[in-house]
PDBML (XML) file of the C-alpha atoms, coordinates in Angstrom:
<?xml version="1.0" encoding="UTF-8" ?>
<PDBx:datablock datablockName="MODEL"
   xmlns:PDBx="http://pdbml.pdb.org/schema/pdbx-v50.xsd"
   xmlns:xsi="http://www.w3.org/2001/XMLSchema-instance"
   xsi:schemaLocation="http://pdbml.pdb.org/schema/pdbx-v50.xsd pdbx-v50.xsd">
   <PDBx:atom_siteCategory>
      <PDBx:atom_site id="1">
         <PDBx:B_iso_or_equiv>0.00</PDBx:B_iso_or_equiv>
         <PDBx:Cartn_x>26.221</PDBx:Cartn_x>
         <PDBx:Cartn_y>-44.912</PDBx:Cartn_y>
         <PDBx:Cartn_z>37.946</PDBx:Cartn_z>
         <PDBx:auth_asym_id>A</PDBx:auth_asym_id>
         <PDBx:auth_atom_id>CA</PDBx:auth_atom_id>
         <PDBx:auth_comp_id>UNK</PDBx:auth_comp_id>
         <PDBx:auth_seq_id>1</PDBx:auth_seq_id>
         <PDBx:group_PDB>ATOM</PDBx:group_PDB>
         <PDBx:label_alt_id xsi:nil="true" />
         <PDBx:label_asym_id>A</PDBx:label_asym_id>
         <PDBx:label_atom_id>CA</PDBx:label_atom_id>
         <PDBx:label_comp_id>UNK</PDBx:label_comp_id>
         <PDBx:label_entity_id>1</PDBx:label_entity_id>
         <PDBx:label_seq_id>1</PDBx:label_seq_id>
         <PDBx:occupancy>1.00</PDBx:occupancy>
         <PDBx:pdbx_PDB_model_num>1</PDBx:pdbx_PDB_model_num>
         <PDBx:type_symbol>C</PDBx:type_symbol>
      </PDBx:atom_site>
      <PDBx:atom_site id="2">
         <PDBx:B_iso_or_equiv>0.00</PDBx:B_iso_or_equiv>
         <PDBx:Cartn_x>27.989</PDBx:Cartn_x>
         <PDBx:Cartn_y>-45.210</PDBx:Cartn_y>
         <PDBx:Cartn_z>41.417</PDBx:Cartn_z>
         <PDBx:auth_asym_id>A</PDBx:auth_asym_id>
         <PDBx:auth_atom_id>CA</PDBx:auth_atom_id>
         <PDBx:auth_comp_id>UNK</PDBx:auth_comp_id>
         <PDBx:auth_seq_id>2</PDBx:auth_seq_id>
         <PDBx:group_PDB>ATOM</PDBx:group_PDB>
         <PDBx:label_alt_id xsi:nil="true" />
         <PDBx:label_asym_id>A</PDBx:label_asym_id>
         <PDBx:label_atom_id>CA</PDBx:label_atom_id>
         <PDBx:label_comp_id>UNK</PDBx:label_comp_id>
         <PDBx:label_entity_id>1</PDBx:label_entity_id>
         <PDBx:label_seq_id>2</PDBx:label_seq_id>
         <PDBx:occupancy>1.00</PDBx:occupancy>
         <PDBx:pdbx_PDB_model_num>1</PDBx:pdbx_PDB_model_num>
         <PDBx:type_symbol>C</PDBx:type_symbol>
      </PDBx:atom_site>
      <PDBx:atom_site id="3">
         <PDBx:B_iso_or_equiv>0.00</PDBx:B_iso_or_equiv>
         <PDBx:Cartn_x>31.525</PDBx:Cartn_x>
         <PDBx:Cartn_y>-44.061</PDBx:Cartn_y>
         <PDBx:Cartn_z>41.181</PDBx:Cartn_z>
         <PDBx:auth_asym_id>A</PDBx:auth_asym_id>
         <PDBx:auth_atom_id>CA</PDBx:auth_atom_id>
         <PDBx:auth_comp_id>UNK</PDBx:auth_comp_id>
         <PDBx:auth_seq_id>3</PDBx:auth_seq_id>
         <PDBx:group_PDB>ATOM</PDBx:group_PDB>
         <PDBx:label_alt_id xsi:nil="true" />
         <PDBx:label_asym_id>A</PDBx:label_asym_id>
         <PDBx:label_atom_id>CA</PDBx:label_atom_id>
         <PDBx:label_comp_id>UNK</PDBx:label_comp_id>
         <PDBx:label_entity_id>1</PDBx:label_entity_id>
         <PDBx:label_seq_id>3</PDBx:label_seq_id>
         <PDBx:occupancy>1.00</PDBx:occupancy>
         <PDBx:pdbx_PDB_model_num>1</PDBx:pdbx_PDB_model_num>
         <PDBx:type_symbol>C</PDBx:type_symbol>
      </PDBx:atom_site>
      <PDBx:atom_site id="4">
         <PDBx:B_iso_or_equiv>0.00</PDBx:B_iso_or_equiv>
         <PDBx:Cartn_x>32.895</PDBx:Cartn_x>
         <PDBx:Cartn_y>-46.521</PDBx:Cartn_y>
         <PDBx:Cartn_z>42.837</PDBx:Cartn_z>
         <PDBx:auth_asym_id>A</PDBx:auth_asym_id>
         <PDBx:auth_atom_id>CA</PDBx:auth_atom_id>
         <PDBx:auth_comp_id>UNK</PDBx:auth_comp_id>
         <PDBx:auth_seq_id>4</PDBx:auth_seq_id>
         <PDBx:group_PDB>ATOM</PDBx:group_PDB>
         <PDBx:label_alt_id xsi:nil="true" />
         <PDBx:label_asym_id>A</PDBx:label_asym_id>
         <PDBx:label_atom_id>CA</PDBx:label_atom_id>
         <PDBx:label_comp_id>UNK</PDBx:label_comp_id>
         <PDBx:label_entity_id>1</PDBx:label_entity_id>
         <PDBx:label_seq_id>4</PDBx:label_seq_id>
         <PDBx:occupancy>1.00</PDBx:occupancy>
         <PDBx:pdbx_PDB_model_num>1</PDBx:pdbx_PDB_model_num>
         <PDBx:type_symbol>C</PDBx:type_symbol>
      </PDBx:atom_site>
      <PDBx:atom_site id="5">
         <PDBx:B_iso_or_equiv>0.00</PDBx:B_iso_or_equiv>
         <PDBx:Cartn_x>32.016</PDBx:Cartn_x>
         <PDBx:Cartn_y>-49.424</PDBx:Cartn_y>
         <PDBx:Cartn_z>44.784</PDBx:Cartn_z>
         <PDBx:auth_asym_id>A</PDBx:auth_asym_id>
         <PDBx:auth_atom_id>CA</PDBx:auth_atom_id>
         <PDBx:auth_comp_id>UNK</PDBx:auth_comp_id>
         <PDBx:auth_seq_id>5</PDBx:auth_seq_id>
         <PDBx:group_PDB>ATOM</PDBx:group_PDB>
         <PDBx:label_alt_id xsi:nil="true" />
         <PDBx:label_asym_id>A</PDBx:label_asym_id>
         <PDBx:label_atom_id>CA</PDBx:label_atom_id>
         <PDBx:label_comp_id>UNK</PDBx:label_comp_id>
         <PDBx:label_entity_id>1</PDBx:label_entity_id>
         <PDBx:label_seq_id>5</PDBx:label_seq_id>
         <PDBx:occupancy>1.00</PDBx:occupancy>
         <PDBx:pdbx_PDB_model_num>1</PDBx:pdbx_PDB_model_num>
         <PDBx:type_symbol>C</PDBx:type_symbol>
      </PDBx:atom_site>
      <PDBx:atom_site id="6">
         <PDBx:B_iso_or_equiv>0.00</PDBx:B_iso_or_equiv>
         <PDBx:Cartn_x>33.935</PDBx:Cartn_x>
         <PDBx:Cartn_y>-52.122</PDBx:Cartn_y>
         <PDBx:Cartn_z>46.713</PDBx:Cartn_z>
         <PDBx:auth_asym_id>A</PDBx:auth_asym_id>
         <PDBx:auth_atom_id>CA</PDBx:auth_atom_id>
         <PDBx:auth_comp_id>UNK</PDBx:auth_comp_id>
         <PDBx:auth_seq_id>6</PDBx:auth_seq_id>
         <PDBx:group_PDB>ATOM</PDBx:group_PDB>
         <PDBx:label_alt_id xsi:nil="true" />
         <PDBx:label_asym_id>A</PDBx:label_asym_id>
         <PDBx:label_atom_id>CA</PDBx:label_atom_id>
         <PDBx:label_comp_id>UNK</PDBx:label_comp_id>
         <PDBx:label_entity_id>1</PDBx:label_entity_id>
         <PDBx:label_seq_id>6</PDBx:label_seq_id>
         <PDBx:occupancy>1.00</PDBx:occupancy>
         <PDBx:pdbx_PDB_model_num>1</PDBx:pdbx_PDB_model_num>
         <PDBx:type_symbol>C</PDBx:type_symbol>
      </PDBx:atom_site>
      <PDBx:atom_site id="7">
         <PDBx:B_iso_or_equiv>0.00</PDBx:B_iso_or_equiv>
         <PDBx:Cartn_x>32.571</PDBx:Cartn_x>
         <PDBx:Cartn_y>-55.984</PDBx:Cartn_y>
         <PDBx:Cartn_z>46.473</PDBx:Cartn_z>
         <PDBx:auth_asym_id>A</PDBx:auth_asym_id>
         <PDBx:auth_atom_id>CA</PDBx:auth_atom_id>
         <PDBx:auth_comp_id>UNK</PDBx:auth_comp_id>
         <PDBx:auth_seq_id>7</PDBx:auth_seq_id>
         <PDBx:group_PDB>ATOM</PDBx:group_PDB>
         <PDBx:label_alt_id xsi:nil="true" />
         <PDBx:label_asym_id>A</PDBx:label_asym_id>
         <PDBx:label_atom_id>CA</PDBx:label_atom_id>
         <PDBx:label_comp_id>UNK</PDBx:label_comp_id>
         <PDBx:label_entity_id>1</PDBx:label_entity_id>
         <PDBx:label_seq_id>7</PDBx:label_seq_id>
         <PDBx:occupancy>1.00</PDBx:occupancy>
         <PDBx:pdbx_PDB_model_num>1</PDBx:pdbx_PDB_model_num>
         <PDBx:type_symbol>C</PDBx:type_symbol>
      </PDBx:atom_site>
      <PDBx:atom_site id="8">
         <PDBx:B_iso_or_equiv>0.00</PDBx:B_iso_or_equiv>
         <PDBx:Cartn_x>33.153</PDBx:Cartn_x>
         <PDBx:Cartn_y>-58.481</PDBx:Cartn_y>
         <PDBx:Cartn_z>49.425</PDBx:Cartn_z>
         <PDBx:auth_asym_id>A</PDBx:auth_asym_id>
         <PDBx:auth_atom_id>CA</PDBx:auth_atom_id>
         <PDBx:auth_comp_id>UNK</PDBx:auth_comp_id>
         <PDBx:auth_seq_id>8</PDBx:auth_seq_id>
         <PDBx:group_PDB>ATOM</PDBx:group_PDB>
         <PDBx:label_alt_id xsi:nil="true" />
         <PDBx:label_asym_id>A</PDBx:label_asym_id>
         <PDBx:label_atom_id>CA</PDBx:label_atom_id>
         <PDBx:label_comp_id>UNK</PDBx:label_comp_id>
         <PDBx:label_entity_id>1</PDBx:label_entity_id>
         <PDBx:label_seq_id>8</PDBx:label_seq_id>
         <PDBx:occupancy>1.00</PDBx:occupancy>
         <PDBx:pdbx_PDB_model_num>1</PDBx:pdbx_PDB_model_num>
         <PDBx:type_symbol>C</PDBx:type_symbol>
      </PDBx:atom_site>
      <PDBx:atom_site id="9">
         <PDBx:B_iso_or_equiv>0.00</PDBx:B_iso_or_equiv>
         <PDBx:Cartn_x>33.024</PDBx:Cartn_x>
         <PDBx:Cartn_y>-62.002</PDBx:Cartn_y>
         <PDBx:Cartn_z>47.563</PDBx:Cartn_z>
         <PDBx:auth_asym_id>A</PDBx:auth_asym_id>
         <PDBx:auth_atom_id>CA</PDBx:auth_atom_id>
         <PDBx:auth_comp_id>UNK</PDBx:auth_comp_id>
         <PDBx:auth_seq_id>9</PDBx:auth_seq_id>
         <PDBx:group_PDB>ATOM</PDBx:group_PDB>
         <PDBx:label_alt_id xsi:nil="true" />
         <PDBx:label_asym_id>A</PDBx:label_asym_id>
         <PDBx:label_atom_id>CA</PDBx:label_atom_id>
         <PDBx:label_comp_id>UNK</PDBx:label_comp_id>
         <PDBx:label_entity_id>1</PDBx:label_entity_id>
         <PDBx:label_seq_id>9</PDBx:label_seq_id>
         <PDBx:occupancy>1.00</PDBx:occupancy>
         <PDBx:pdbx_PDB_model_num>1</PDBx:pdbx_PDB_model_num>
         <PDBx:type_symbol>C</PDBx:type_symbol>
      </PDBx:atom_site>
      <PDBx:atom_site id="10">
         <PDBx:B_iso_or_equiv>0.00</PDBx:B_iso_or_equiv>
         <PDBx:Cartn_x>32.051</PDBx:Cartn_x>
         <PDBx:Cartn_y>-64.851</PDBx:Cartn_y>
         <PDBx:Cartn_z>49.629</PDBx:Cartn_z>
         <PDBx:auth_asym_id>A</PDBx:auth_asym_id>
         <PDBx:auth_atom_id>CA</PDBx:auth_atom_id>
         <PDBx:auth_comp_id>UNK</PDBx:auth_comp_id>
         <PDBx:auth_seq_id>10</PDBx:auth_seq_id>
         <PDBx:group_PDB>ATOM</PDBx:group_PDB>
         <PDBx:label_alt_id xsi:nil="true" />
         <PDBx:label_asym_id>A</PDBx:label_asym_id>
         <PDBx:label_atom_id>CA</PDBx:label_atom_id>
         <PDBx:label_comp_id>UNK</PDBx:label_comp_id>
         <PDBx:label_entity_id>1</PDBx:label_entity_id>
         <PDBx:label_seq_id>10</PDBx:label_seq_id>
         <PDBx:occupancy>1.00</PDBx:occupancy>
         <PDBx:pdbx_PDB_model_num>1</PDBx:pdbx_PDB_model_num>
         <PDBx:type_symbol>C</PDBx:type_symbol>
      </PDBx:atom_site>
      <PDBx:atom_site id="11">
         <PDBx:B_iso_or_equiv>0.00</PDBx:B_iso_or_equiv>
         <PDBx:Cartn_x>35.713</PDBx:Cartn_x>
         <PDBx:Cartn_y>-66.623</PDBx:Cartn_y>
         <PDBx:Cartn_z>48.975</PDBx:Cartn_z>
         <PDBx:auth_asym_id>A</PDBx:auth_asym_id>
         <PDBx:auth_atom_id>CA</PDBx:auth_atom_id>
         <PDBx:auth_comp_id>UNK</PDBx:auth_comp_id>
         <PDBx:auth_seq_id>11</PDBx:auth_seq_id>
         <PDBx:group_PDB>ATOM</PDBx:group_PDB>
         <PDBx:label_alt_id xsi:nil="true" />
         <PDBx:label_asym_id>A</PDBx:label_asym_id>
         <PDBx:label_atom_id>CA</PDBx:label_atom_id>
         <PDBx:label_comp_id>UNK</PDBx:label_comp_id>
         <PDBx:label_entity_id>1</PDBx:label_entity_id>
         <PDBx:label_seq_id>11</PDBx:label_seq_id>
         <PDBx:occupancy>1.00</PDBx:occupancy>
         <PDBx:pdbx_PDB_model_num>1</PDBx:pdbx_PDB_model_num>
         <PDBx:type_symbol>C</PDBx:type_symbol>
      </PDBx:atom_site>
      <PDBx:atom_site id="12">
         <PDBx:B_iso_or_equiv>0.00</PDBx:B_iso_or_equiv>
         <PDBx:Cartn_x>37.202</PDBx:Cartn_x>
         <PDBx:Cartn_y>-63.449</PDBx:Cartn_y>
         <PDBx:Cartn_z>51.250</PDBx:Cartn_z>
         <PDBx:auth_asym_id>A</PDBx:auth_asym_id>
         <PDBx:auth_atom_id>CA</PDBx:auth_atom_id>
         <PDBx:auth_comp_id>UNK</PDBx:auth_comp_id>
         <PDBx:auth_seq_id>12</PDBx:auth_seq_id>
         <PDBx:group_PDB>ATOM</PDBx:group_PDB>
         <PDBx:label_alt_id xsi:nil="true" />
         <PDBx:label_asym_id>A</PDBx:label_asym_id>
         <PDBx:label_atom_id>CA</PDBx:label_atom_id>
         <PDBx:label_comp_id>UNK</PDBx:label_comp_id>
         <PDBx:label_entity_id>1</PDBx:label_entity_id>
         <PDBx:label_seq_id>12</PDBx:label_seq_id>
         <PDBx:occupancy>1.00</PDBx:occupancy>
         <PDBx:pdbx_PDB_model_num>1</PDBx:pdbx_PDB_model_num>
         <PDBx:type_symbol>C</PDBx:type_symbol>
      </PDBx:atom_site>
      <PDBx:atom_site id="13">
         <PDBx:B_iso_or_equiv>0.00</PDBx:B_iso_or_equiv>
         <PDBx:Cartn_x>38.489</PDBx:Cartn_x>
         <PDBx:Cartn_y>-61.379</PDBx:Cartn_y>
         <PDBx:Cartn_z>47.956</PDBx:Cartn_z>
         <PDBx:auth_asym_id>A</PDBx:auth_asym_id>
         <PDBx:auth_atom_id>CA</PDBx:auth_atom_id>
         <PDBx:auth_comp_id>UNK</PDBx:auth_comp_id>
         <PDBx:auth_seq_id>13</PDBx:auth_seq_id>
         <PDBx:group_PDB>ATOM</PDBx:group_PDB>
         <PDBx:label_alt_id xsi:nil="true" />
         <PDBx:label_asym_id>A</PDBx:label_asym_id>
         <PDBx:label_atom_id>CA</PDBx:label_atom_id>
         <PDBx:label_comp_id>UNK</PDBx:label_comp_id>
         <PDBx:label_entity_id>1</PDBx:label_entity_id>
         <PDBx:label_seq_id>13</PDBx:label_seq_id>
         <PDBx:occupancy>1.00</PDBx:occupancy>
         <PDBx:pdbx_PDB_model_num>1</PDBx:pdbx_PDB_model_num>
         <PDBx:type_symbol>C</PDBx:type_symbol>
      </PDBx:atom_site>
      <PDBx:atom_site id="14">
         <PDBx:B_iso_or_equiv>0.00</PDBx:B_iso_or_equiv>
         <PDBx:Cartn_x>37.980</PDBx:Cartn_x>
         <PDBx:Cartn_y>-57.486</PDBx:Cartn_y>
         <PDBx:Cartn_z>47.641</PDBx:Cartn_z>
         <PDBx:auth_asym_id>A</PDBx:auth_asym_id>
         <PDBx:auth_atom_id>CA</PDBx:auth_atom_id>
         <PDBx:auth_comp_id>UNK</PDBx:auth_comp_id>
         <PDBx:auth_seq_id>14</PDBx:auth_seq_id>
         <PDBx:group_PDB>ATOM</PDBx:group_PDB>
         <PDBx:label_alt_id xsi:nil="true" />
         <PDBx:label_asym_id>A</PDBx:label_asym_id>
         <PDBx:label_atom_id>CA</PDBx:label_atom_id>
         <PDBx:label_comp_id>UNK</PDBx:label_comp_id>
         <PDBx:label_entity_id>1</PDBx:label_entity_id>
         <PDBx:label_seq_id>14</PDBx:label_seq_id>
         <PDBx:occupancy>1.00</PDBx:occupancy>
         <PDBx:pdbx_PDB_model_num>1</PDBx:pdbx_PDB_model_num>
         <PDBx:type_symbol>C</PDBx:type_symbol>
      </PDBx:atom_site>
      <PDBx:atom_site id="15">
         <PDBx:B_iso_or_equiv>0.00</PDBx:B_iso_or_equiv>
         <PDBx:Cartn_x>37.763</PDBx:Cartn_x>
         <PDBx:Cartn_y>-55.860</PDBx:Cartn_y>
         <PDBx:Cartn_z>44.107</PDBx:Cartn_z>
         <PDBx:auth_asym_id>A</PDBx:auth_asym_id>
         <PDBx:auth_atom_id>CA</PDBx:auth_atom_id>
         <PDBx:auth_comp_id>UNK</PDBx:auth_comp_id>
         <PDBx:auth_seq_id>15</PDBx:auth_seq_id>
         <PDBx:group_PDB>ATOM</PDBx:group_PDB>
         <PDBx:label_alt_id xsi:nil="true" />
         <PDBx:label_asym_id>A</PDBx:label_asym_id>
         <PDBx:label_atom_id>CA</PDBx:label_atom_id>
         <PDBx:label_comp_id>UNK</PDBx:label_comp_id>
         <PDBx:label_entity_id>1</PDBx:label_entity_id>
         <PDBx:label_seq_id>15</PDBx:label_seq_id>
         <PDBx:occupancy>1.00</PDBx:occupancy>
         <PDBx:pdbx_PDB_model_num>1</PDBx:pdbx_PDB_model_num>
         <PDBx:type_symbol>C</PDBx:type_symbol>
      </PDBx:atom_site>
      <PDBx:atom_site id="16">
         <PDBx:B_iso_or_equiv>0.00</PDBx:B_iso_or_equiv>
         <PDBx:Cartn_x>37.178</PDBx:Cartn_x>
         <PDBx:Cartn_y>-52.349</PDBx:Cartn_y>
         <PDBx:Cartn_z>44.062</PDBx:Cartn_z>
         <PDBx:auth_asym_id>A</PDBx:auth_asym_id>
         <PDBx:auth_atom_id>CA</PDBx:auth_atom_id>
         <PDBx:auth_comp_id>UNK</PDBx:auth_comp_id>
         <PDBx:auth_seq_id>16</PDBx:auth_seq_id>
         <PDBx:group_PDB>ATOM</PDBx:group_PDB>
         <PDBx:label_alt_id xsi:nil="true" />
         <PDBx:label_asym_id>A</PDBx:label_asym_id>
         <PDBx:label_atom_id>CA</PDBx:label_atom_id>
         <PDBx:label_comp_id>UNK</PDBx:label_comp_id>
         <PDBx:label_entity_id>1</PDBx:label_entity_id>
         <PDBx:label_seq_id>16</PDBx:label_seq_id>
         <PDBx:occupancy>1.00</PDBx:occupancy>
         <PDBx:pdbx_PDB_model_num>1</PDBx:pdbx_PDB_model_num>
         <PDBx:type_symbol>C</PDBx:type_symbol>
      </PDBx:atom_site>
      <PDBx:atom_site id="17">
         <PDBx:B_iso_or_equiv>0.00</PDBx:B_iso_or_equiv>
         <PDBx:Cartn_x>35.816</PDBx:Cartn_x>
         <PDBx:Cartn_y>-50.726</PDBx:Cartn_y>
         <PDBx:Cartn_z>40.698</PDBx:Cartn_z>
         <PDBx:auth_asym_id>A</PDBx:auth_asym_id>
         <PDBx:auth_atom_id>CA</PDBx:auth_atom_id>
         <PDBx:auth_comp_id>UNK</PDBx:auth_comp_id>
         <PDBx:auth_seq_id>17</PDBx:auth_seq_id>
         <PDBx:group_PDB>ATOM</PDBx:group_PDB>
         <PDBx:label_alt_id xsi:nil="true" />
         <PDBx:label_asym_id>A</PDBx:label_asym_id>
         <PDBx:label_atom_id>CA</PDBx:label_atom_id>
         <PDBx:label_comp_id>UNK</PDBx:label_comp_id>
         <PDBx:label_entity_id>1</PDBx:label_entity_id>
         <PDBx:label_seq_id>17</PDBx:label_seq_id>
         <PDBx:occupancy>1.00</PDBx:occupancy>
         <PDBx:pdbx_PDB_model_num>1</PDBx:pdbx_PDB_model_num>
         <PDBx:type_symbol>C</PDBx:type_symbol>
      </PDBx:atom_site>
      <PDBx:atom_site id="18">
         <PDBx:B_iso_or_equiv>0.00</PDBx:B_iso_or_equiv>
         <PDBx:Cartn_x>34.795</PDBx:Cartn_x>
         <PDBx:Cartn_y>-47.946</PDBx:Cartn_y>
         <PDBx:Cartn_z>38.978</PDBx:Cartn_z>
         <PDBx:auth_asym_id>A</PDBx:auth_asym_id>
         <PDBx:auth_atom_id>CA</PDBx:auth_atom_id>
         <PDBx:auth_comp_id>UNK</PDBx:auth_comp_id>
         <PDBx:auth_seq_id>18</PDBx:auth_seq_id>
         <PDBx:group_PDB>ATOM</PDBx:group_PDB>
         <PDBx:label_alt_id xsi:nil="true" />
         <PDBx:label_asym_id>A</PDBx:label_asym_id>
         <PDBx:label_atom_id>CA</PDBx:label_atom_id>
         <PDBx:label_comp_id>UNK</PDBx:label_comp_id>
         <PDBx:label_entity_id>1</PDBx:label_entity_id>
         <PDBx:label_seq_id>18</PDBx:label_seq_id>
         <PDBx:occupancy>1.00</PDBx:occupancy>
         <PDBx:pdbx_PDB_model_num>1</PDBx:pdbx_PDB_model_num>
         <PDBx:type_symbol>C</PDBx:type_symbol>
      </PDBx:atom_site>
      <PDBx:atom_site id="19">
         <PDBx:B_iso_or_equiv>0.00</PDBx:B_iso_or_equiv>
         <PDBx:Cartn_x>35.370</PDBx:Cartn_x>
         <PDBx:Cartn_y>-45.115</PDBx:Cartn_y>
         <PDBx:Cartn_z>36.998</PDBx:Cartn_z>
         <PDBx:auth_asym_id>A</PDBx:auth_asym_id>
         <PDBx:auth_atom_id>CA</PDBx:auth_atom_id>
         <PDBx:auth_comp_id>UNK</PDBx:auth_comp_id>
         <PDBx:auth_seq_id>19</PDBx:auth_seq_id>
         <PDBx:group_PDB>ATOM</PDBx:group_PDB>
         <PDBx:label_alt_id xsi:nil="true" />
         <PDBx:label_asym_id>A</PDBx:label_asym_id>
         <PDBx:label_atom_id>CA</PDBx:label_atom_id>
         <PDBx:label_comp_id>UNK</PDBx:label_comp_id>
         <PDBx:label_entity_id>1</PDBx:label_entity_id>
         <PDBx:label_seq_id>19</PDBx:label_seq_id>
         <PDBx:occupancy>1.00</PDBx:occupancy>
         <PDBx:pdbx_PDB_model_num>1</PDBx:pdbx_PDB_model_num>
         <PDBx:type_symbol>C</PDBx:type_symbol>
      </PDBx:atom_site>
      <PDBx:atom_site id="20">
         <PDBx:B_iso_or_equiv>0.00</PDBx:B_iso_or_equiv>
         <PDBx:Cartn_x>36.963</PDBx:Cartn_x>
         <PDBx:Cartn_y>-43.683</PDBx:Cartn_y>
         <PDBx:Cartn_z>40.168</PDBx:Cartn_z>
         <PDBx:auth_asym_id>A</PDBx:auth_asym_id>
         <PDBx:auth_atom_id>CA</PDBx:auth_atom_id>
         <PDBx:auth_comp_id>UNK</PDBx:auth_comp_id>
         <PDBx:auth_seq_id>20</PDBx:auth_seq_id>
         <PDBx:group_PDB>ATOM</PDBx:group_PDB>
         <PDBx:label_alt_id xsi:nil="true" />
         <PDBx:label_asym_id>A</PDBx:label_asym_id>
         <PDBx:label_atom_id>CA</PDBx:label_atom_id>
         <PDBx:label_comp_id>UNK</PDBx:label_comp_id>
         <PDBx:label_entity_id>1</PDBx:label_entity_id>
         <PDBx:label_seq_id>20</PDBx:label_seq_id>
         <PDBx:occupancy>1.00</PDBx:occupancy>
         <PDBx:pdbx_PDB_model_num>1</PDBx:pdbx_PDB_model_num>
         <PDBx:type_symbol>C</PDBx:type_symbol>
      </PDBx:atom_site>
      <PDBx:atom_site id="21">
         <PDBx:B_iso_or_equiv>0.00</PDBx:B_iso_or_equiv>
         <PDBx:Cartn_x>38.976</PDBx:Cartn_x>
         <PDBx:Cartn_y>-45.694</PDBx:Cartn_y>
         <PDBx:Cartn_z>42.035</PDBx:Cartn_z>
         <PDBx:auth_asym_id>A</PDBx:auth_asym_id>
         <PDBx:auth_atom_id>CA</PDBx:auth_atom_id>
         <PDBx:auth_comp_id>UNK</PDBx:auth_comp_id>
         <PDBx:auth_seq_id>21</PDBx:auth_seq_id>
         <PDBx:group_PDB>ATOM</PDBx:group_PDB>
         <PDBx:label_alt_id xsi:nil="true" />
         <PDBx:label_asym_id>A</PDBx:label_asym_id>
         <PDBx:label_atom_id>CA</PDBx:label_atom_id>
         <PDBx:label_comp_id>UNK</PDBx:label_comp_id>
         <PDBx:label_entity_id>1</PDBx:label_entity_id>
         <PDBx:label_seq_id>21</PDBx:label_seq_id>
         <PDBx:occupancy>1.00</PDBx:occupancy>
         <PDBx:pdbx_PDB_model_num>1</PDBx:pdbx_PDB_model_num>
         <PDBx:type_symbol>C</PDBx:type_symbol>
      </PDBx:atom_site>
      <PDBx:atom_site id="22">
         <PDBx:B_iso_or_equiv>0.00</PDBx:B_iso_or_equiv>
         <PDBx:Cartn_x>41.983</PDBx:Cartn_x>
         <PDBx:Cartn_y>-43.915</PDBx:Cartn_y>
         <PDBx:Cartn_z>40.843</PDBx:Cartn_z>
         <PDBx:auth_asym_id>A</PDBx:auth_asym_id>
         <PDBx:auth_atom_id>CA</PDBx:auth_atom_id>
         <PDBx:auth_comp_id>UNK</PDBx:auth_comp_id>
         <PDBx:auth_seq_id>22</PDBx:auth_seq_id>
         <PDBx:group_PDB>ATOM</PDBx:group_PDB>
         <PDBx:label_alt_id xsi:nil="true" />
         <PDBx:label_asym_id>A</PDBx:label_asym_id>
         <PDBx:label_atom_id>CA</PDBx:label_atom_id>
         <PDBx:label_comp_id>UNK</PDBx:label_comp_id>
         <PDBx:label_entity_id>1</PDBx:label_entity_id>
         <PDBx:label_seq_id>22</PDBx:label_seq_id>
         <PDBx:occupancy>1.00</PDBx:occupancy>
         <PDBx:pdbx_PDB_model_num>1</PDBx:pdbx_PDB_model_num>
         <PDBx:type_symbol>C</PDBx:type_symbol>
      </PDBx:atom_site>
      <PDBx:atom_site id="23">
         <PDBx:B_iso_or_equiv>0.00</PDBx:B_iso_or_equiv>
         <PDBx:Cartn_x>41.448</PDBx:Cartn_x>
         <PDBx:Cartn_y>-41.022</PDBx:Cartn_y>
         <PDBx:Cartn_z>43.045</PDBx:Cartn_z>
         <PDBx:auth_asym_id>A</PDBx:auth_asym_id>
         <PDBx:auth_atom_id>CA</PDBx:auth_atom_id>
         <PDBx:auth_comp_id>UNK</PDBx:auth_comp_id>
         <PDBx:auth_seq_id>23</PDBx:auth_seq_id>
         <PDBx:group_PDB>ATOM</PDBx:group_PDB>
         <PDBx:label_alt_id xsi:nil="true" />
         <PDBx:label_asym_id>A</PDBx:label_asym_id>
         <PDBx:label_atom_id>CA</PDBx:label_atom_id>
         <PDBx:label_comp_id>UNK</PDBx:label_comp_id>
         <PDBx:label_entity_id>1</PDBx:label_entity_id>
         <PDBx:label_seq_id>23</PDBx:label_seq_id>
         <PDBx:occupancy>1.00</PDBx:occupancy>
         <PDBx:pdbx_PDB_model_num>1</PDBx:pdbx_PDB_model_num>
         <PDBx:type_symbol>C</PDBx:type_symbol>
      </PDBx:atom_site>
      <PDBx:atom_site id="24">
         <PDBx:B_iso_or_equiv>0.00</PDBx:B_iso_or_equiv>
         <PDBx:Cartn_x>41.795</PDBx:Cartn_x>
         <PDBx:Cartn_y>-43.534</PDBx:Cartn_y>
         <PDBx:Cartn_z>46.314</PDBx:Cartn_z>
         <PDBx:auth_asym_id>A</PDBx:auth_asym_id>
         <PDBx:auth_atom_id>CA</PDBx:auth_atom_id>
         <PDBx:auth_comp_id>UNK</PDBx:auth_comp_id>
         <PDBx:auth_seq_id>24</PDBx:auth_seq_id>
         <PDBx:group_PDB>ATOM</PDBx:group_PDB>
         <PDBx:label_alt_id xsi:nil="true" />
         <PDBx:label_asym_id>A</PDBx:label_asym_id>
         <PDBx:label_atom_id>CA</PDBx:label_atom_id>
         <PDBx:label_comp_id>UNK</PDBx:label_comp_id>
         <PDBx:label_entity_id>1</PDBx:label_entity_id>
         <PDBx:label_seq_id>24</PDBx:label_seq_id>
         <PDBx:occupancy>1.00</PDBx:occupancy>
         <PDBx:pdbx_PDB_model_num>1</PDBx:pdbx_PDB_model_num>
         <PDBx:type_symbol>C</PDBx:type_symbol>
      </PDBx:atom_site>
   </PDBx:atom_siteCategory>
</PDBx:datablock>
């Protein structure tokens, strides 16, 4: 599994998720 990943929804909103995103 990717580490991390950020997602670009089509509304203009940015998640970013994973099991490592605390390290950002």
């Amino acid at each position: 599994i990717p580490d991390s990943e950020i997602i670009l929804s089509n509304d203009g909103w940015i998640t970013r998720t994973g099991s490592s995103i605390f390290n950002w």
